[in-house]
C-alpha atoms as a PDB file:
ATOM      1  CA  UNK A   1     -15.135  -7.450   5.863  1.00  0.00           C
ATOM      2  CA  UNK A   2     -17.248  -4.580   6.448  1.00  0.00           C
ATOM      3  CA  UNK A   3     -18.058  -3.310   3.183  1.00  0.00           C
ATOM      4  CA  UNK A   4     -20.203  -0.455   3.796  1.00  0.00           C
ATOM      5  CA  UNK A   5     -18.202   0.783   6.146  1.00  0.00           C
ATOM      6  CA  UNK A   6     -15.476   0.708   4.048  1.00  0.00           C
ATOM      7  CA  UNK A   7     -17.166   2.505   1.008  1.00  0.00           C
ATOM      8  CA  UNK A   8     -18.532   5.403   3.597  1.00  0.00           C
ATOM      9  CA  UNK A   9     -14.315   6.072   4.134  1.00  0.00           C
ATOM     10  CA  UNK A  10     -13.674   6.249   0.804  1.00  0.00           C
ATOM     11  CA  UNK A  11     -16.635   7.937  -0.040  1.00  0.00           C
ATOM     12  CA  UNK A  12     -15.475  10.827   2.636  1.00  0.00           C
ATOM     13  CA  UNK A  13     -12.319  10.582   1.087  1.00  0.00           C
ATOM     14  CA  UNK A  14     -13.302  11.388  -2.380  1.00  0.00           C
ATOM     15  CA  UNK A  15     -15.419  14.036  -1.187  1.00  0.00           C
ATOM     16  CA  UNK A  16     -12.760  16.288   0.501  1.00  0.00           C
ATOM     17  CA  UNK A  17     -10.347  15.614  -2.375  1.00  0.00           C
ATOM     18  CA  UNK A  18     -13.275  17.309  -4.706  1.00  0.00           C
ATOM     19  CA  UNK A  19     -13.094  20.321  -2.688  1.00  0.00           C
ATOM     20  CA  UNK A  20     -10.177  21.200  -4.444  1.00  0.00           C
ATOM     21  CA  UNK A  21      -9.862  19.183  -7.439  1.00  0.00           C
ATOM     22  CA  UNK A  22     -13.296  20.071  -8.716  1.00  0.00           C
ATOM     23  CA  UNK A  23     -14.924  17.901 -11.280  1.00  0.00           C
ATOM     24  CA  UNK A  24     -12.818  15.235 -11.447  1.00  0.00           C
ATOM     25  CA  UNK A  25     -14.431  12.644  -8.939  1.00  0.00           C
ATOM     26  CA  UNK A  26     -13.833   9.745 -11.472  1.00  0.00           C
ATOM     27  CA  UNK A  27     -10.335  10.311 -11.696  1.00  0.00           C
ATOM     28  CA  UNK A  28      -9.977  10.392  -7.906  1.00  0.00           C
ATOM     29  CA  UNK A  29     -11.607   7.370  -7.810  1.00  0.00           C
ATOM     30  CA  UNK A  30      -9.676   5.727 -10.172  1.00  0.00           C
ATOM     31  CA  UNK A  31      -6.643   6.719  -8.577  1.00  0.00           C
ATOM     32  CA  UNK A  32      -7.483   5.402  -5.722  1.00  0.00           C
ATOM     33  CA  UNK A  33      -8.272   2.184  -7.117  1.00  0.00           C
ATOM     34  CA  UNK A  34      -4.931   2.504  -7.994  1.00  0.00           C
ATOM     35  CA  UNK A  35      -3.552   3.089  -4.687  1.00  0.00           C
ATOM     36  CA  UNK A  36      -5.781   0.217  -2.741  1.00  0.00           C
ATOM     37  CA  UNK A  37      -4.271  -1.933  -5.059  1.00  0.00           C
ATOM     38  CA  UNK A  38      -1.088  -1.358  -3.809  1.00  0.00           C
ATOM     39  CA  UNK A  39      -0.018   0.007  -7.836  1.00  0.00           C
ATOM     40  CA  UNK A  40       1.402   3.303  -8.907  1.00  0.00           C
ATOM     41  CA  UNK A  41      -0.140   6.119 -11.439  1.00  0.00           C
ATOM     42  CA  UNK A  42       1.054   7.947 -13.794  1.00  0.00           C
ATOM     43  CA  UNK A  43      -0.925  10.933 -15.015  1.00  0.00           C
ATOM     44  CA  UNK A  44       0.196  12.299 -19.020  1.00  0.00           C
ATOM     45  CA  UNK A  45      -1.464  15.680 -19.454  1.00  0.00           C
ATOM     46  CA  UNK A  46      -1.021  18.743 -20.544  1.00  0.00           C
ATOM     47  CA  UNK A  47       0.586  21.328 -17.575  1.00  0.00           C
ATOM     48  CA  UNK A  48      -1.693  23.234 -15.607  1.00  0.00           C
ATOM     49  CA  UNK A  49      -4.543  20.764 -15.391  1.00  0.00           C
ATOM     50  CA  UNK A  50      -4.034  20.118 -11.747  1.00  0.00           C
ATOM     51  CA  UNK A  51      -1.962  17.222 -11.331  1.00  0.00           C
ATOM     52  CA  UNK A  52       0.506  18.314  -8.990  1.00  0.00           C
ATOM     53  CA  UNK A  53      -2.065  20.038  -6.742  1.00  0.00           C
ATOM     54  CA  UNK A  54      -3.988  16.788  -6.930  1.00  0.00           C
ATOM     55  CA  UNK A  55      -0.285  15.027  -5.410  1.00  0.00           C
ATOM     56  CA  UNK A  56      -0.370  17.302  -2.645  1.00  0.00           C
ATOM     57  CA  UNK A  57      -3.927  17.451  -1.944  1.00  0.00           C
ATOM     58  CA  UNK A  58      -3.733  13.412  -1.841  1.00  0.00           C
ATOM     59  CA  UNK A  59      -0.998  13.222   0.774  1.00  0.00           C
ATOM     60  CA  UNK A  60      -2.414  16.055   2.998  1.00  0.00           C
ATOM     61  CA  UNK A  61      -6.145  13.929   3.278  1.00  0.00           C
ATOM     62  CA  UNK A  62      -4.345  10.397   3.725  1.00  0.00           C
ATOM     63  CA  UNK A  63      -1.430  11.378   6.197  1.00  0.00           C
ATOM     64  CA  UNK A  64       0.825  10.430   4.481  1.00  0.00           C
ATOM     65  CA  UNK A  65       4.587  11.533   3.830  1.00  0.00           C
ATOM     66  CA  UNK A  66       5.141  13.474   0.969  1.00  0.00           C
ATOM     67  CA  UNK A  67       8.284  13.773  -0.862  1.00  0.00           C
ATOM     68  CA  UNK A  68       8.103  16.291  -4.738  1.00  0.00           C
ATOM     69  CA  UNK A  69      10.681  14.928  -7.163  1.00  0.00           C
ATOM     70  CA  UNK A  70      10.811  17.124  -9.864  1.00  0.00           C
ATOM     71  CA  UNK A  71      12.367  15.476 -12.826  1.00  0.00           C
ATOM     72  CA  UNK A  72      15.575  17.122 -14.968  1.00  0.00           C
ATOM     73  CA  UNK A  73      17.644  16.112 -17.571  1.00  0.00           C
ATOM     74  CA  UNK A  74      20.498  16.604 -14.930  1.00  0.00           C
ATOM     75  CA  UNK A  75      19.235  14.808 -12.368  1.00  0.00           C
ATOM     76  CA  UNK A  76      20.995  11.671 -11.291  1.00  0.00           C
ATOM     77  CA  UNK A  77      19.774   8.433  -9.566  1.00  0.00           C
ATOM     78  CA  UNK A  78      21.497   9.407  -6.571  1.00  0.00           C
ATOM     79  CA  UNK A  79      19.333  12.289  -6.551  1.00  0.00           C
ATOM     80  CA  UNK A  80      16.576  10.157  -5.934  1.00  0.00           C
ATOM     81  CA  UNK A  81      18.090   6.918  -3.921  1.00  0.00           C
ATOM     82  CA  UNK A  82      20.564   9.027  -1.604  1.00  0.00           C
ATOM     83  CA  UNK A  83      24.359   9.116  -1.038  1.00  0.00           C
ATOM     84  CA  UNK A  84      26.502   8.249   1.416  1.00  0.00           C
ATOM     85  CA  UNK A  85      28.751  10.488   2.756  1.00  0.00           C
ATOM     86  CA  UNK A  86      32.006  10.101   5.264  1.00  0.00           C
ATOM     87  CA  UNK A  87      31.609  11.434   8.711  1.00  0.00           C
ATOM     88  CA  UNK A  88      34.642  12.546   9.851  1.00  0.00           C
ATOM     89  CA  UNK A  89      33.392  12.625  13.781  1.00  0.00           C
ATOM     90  CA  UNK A  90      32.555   9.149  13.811  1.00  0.00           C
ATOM     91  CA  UNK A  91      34.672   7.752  11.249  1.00  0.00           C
ATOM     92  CA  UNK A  92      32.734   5.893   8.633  1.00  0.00           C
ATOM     93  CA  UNK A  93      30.576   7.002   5.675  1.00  0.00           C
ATOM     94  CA  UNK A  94      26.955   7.697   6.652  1.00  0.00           C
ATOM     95  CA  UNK A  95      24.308   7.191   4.426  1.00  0.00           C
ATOM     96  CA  UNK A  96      22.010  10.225   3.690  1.00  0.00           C
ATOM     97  CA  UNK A  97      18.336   9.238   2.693  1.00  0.00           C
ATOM     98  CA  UNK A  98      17.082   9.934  -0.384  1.00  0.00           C
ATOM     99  CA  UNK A  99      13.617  11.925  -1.314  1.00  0.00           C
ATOM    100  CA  UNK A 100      12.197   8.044  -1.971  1.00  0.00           C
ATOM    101  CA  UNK A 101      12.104   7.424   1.552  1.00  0.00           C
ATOM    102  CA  UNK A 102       8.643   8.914   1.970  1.00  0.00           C
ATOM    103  CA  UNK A 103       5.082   7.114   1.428  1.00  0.00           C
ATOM    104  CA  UNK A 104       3.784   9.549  -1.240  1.00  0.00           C
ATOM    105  CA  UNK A 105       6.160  10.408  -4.005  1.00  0.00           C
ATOM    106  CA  UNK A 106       4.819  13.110  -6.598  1.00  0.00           C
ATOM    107  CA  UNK A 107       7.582  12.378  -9.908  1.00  0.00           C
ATOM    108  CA  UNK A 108       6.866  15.819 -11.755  1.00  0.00           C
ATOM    109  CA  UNK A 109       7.322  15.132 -15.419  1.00  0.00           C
ATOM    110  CA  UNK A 110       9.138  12.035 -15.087  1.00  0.00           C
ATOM    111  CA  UNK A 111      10.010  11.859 -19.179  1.00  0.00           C
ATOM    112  CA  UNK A 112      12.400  14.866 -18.480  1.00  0.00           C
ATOM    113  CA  UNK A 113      14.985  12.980 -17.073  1.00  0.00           C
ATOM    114  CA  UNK A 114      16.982  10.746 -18.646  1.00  0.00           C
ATOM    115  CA  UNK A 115      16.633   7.072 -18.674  1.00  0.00           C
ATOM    116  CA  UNK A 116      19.254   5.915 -16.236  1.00  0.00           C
ATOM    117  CA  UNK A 117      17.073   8.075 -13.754  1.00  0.00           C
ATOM    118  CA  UNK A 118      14.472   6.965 -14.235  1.00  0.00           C
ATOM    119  CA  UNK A 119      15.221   3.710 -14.096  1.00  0.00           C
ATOM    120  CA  UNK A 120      16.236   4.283 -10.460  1.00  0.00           C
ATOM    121  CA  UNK A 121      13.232   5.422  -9.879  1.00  0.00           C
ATOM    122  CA  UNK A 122      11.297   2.427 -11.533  1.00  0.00           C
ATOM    123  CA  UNK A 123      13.163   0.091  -9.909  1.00  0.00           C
ATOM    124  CA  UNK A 124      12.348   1.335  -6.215  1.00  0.00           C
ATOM    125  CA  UNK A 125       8.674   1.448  -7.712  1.00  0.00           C
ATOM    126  CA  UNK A 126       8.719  -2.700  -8.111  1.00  0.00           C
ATOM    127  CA  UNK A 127      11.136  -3.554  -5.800  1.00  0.00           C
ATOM    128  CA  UNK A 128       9.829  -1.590  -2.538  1.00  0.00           C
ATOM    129  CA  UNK A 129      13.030  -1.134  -1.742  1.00  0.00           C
ATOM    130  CA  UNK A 130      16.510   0.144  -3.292  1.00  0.00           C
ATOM    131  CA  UNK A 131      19.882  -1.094  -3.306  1.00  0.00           C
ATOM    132  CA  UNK A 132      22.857   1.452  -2.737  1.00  0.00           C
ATOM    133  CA  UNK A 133      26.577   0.871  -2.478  1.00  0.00           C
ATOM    134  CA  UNK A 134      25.665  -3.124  -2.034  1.00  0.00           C
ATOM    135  CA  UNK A 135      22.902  -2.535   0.938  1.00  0.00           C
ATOM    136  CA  UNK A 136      19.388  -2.993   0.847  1.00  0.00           C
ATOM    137  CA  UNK A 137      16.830  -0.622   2.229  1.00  0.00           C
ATOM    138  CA  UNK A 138      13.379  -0.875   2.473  1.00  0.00           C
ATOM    139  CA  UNK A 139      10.667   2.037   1.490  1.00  0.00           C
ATOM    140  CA  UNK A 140       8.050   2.940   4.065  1.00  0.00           C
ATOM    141  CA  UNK A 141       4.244   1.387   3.900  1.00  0.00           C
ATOM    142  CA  UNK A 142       2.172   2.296   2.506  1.00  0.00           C
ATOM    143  CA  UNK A 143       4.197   3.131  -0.649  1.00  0.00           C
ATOM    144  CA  UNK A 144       2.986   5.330  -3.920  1.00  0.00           C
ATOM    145  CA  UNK A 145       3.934   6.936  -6.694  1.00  0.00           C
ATOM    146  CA  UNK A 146       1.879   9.629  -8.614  1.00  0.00           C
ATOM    147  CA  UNK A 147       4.038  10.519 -11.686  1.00  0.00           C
ATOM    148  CA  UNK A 148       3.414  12.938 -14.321  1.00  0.00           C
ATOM    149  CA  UNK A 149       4.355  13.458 -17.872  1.00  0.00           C
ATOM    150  CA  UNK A 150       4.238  15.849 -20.506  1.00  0.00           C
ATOM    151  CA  UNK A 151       2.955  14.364 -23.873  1.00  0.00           C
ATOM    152  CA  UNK A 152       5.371  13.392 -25.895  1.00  0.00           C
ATOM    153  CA  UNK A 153       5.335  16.107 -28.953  1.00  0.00           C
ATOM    154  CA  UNK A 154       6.756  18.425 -26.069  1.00  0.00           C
ATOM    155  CA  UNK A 155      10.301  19.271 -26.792  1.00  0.00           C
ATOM    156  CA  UNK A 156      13.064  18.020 -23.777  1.00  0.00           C
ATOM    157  CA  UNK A 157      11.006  14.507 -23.481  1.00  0.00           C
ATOM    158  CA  UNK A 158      12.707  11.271 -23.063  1.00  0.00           C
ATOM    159  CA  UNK A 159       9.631   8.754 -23.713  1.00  0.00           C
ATOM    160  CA  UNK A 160       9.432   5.881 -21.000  1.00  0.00           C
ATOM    161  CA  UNK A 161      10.079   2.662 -22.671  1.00  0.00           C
ATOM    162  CA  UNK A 162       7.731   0.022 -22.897  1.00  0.00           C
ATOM    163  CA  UNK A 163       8.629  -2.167 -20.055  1.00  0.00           C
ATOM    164  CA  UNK A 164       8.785   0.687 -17.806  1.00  0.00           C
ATOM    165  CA  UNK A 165       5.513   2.179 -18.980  1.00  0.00           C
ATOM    166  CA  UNK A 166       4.143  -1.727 -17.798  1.00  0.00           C
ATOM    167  CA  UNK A 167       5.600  -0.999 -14.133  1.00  0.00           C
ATOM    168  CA  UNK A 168       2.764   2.182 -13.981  1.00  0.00           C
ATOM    169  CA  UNK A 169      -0.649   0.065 -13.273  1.00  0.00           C
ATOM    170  CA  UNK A 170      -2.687   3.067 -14.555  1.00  0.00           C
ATOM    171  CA  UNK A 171      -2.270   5.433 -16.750  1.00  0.00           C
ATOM    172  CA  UNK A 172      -4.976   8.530 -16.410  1.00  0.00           C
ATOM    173  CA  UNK A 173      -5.560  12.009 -18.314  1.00  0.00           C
ATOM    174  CA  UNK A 174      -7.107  14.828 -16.187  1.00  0.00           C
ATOM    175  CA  UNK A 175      -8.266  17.137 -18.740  1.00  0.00           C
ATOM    176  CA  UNK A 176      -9.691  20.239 -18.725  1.00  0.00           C
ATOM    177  CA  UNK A 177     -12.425  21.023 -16.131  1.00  0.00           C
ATOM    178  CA  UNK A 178     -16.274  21.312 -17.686  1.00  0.00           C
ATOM    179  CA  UNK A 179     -17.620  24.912 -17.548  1.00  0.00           C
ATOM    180  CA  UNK A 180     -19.155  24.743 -14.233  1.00  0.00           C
ATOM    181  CA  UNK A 181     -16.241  23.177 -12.301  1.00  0.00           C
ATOM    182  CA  UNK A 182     -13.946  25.940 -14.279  1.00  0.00           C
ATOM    183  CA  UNK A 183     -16.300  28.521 -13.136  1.00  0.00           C
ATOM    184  CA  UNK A 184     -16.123  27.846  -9.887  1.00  0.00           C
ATOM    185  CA  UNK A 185     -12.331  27.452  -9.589  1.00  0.00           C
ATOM    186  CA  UNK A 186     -11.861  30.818 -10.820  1.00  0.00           C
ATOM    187  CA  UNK A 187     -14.351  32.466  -8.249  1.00  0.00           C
ATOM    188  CA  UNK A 188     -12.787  30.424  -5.686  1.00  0.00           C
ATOM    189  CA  UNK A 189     -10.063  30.486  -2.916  1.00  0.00           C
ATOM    190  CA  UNK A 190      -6.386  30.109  -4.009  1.00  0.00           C
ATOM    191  CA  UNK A 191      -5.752  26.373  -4.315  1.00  0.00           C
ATOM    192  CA  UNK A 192      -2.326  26.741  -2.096  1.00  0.00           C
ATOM    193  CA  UNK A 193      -4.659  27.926   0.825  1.00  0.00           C
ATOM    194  CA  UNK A 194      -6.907  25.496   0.538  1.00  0.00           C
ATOM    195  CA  UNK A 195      -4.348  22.356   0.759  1.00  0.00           C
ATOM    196  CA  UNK A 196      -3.472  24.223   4.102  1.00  0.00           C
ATOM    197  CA  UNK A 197      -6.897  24.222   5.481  1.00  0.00           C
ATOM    198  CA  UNK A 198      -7.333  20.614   4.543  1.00  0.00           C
ATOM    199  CA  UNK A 199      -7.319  17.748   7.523  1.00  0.00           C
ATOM    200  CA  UNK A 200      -6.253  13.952   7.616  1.00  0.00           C
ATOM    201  CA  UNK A 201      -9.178  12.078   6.652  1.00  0.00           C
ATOM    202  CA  UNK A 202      -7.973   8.630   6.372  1.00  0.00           C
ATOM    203  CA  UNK A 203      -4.457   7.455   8.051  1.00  0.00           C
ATOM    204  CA  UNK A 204      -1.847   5.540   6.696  1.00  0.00           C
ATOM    205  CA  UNK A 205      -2.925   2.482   9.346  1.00  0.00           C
ATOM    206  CA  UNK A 206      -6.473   2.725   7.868  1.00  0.00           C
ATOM    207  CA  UNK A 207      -5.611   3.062   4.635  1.00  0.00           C
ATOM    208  CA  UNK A 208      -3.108  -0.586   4.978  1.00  0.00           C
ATOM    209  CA  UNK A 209      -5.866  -2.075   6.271  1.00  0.00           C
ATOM    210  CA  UNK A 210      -8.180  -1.355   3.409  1.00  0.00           C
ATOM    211  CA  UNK A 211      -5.543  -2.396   0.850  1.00  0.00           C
ATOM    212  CA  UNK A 212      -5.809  -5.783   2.817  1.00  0.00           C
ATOM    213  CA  UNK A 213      -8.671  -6.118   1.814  1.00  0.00           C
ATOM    214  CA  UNK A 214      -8.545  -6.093  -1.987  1.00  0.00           C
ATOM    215  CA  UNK A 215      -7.190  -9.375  -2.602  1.00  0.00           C
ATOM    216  CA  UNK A 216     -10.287 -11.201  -0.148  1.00  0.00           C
ATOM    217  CA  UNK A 217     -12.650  -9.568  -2.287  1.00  0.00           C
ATOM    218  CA  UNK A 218     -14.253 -12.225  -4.601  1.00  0.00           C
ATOM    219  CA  UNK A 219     -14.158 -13.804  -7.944  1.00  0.00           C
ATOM    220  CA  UNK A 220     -15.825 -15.754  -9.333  1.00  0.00           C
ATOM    221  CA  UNK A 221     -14.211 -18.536 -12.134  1.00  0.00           C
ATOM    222  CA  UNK A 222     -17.439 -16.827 -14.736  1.00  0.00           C
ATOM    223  CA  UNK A 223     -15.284 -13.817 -14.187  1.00  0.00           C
ATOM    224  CA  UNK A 224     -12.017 -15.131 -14.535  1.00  0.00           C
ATOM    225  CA  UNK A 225     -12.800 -16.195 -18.184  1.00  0.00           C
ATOM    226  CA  UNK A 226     -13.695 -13.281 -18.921  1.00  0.00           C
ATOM    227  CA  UNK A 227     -10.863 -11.856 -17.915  1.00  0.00           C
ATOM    228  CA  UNK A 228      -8.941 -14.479 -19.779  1.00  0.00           C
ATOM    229  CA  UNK A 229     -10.974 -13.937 -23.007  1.00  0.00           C
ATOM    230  CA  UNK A 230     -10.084 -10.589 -22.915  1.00  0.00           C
ATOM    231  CA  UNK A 231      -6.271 -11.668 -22.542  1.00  0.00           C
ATOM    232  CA  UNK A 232      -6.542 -13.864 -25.333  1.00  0.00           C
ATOM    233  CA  UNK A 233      -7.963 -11.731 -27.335  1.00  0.00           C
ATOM    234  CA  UNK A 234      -5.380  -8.956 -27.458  1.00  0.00           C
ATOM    235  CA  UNK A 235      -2.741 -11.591 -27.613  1.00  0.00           C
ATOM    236  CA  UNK A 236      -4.142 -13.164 -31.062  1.00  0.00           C
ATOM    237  CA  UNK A 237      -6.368  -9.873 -32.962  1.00  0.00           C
ATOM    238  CA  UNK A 238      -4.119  -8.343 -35.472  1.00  0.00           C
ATOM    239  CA  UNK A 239      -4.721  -4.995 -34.614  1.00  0.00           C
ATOM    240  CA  UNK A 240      -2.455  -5.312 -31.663  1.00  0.00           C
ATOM    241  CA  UNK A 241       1.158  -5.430 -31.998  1.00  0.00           C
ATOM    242  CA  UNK A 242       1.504  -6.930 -28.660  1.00  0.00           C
ATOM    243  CA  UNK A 243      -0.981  -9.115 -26.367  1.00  0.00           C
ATOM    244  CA  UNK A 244      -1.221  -7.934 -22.757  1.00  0.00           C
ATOM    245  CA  UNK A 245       0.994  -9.857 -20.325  1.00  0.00           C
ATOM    246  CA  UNK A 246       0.498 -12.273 -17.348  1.00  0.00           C
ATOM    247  CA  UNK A 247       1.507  -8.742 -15.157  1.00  0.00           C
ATOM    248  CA  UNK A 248      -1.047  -6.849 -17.160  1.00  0.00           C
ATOM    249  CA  UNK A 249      -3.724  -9.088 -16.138  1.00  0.00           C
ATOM    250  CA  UNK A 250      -2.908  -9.156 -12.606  1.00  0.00           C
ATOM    251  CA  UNK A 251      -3.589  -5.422 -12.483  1.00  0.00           C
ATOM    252  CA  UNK A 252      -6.425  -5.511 -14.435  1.00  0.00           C
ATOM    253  CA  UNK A 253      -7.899  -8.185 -11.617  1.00  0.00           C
ATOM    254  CA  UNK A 254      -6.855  -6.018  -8.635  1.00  0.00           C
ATOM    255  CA  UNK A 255      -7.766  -2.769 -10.095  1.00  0.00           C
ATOM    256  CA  UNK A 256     -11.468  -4.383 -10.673  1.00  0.00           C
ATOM    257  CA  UNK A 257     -11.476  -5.668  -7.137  1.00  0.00           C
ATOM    258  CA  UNK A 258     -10.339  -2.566  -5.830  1.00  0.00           C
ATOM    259  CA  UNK A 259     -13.408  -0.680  -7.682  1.00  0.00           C
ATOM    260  CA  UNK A 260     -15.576  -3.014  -6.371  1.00  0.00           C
ATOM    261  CA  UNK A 261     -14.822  -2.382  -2.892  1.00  0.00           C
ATOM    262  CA  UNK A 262     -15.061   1.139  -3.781  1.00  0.00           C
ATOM    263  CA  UNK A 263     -18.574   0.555  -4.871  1.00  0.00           C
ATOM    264  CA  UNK A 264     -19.816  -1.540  -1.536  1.00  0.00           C
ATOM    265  CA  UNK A 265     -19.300  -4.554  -2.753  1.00  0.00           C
ATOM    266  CA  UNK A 266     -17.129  -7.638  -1.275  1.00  0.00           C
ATOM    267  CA  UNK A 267     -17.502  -9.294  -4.992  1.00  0.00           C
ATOM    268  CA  UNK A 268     -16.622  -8.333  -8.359  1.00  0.00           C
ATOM    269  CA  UNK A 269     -18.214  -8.012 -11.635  1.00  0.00           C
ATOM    270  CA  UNK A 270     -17.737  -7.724 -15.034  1.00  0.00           C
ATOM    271  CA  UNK A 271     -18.512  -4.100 -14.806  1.00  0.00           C
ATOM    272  CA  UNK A 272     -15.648  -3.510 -12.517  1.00  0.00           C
ATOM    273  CA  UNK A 273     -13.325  -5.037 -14.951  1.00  0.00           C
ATOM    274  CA  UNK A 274     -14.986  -2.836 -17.578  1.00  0.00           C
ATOM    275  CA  UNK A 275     -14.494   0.534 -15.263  1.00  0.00           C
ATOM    276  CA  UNK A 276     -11.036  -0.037 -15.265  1.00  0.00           C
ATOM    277  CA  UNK A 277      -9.438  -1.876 -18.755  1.00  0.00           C
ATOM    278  CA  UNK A 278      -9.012   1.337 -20.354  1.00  0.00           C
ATOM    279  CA  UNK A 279      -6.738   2.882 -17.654  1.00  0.00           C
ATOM    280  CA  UNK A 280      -5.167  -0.665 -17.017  1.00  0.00           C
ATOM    281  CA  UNK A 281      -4.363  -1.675 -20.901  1.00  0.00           C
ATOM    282  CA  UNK A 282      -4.178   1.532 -22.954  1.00  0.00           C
ATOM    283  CA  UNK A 283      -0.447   2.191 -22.019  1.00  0.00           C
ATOM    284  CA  UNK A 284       0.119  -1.973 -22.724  1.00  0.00           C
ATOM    285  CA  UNK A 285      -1.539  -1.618 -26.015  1.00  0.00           C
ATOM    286  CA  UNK A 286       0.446  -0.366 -29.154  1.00  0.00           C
ATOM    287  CA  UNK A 287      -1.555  -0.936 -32.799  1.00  0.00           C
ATOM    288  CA  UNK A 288      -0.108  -2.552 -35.778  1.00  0.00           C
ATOM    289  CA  UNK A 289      -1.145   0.406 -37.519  1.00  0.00           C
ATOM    290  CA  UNK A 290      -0.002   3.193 -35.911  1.00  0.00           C
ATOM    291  CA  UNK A 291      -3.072   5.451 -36.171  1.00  0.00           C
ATOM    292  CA  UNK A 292      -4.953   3.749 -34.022  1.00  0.00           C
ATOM    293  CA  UNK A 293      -5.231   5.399 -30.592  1.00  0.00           C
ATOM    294  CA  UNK A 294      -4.920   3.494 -27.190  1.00  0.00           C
ATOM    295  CA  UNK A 295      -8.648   4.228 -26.441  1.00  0.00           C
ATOM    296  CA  UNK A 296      -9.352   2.345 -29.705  1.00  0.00           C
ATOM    297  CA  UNK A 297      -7.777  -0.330 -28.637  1.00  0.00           C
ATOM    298  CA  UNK A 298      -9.619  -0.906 -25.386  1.00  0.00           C
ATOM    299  CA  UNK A 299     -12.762  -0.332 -26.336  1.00  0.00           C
ATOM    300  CA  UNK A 300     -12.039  -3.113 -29.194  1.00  0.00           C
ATOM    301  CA  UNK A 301     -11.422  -5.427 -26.222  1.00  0.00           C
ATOM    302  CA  UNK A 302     -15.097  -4.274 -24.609  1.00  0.00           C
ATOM    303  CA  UNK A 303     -17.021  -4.493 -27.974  1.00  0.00           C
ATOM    304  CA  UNK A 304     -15.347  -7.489 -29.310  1.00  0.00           C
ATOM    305  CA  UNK A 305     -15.254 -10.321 -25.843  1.00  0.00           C
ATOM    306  CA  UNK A 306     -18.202 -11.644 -24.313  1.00  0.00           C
ATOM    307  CA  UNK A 307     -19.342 -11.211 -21.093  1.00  0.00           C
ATOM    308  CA  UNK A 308     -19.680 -15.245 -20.490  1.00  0.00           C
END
């Protein structure tokens, strides 16, 4: 495993992303931790922050396919899944692919649509692959999803349950840009135009080959009790109204070795684990009092367990 190598790639990659997404280079990383992970994102921010330029801008520097679901209370799984529909010339029904069928799918404020949809879509999500009219179909490979929500005082919101929150293995916030990075995306080009101009910088091939690697990076058993602690911990503290799961700790572990590769490194450490918890855990986490927040919660777990 070249390592170095493999951080100069991403490195590139997060560079040309921050030509148009300016000031946000630890989000891009993150997501991207994310994606060599092999989990799915889901971004909760306000509109007009940049998250569905970031979708595009993504899929344009990867290669990728690129499929925009925008989410309505009217739409229906089939929407999403595809139909089949009977072909008179030949006889037979033919099945017409759905907008799933592509390696990058941007699902624009997913908690507009009503649960039945997107359970369809959650379901292709951990399945990587989705059932219709009694045949299986599998999604292309890579596979990610980049969805987006409004927060949830907005009116028109239908609130992701928890276990479907749990299939999302981060959950980020963009924000709003500092001064400087604002200043400069006012001066600058039009954001459309710039997508245009971009080039692939990483291929799908590449990129599957990187994700390969995230599981080979290593860990040590000093690490995996930390991990553990921090498991146990937010299993039996009162504060927490619910411990984070076997799954949860999984993506905590992949996420961390994912970072680390991102940093150079073919091992991981506790400050990898660290990087990521908060973006892993704060949509797992719900308090037993209900004013405290999810970032709270997560720092609790990095104040309160030991690095061994």
């Amino acid at each position: 495993m070249d390592t170095k190598k493999t951080q100069q790639a991403l490195d590139a990659l997060v560079a040309e992303i921050s030509t148009v997404i300016l000031g946000k280079q630890q989000q891009i990383r993150l997501i991207l931790a994310c994606l060599l992970a092999r989990g799915h994102v889901l971004i909760e921010d306000l509109p007009g922050v940049g998250k569905t330029t970031l979708a595009h801008v993504l899929a344009r520097v990867l290669g990728l396919s690129f499929q925009r679901i925008q989410f309505t209370s009217d739409l229906l799984p089939a929407d999403i899944l595809g139909v089949s529909i009977y072909d008179r010339e030949v006889g037979h029904f033919k099945f017409h692919k759905g907008p799933i069928f592509a390696q990058m799918i941007l699902a624009d404020e997913v908690n507009r649509a009503t649960p039945k949809t997107q359970s369809a879509l959650l379901e292709a999500m951990e399945e990587q692959q989705v059932t219709v009219e009694g045949e299986t179909r599998a999604l292309p490979r890579p596979f990610f999803v980049l969805a987006t929500q409004n927060p949830m005082h907005q009116i028109g919101t239908f609130p992701l349950p928890e276990s479907q929150l749990d299939r999302f293995m981060m959950r980020l916030e963009l924000g709003y840009p500092d001064a400087h990075s604002e200043r400069d995306l006012l001066k600058g080009q039009d954001r459309r135009a710039m997508i245009e101009a971009l080039g692939e910088v990483m291929g799908a091939e590449q990129l599957a080959s990187i994700q390969q690697q995230v599981p080979h990076v290593i860990v040590q058993d000093a690490l995996l009790d930390y991990l553990q602690a921090i498991l146990k911990y937010s299993r039996q503290a009162p504060q927490y109204r619910n411990g984070l799961s076997p799954r949860a700790g999984i993506a905590i572990l992949r996420s961390a070795q994912a970072w680390a590769l991102m940093q150079g490194r073919d091992f991981a450490l506790p400050e990898d684990i660290q990087a990521v918890l908060p973006h892993v855990a704060g949509h797992r986490l719900f308090s037993t009092a209900e004013q405290l927040a999810p970032r709270a919660l997560t720092q609790a777990l990095l104040e309160q367990v030991a690095i061994p």
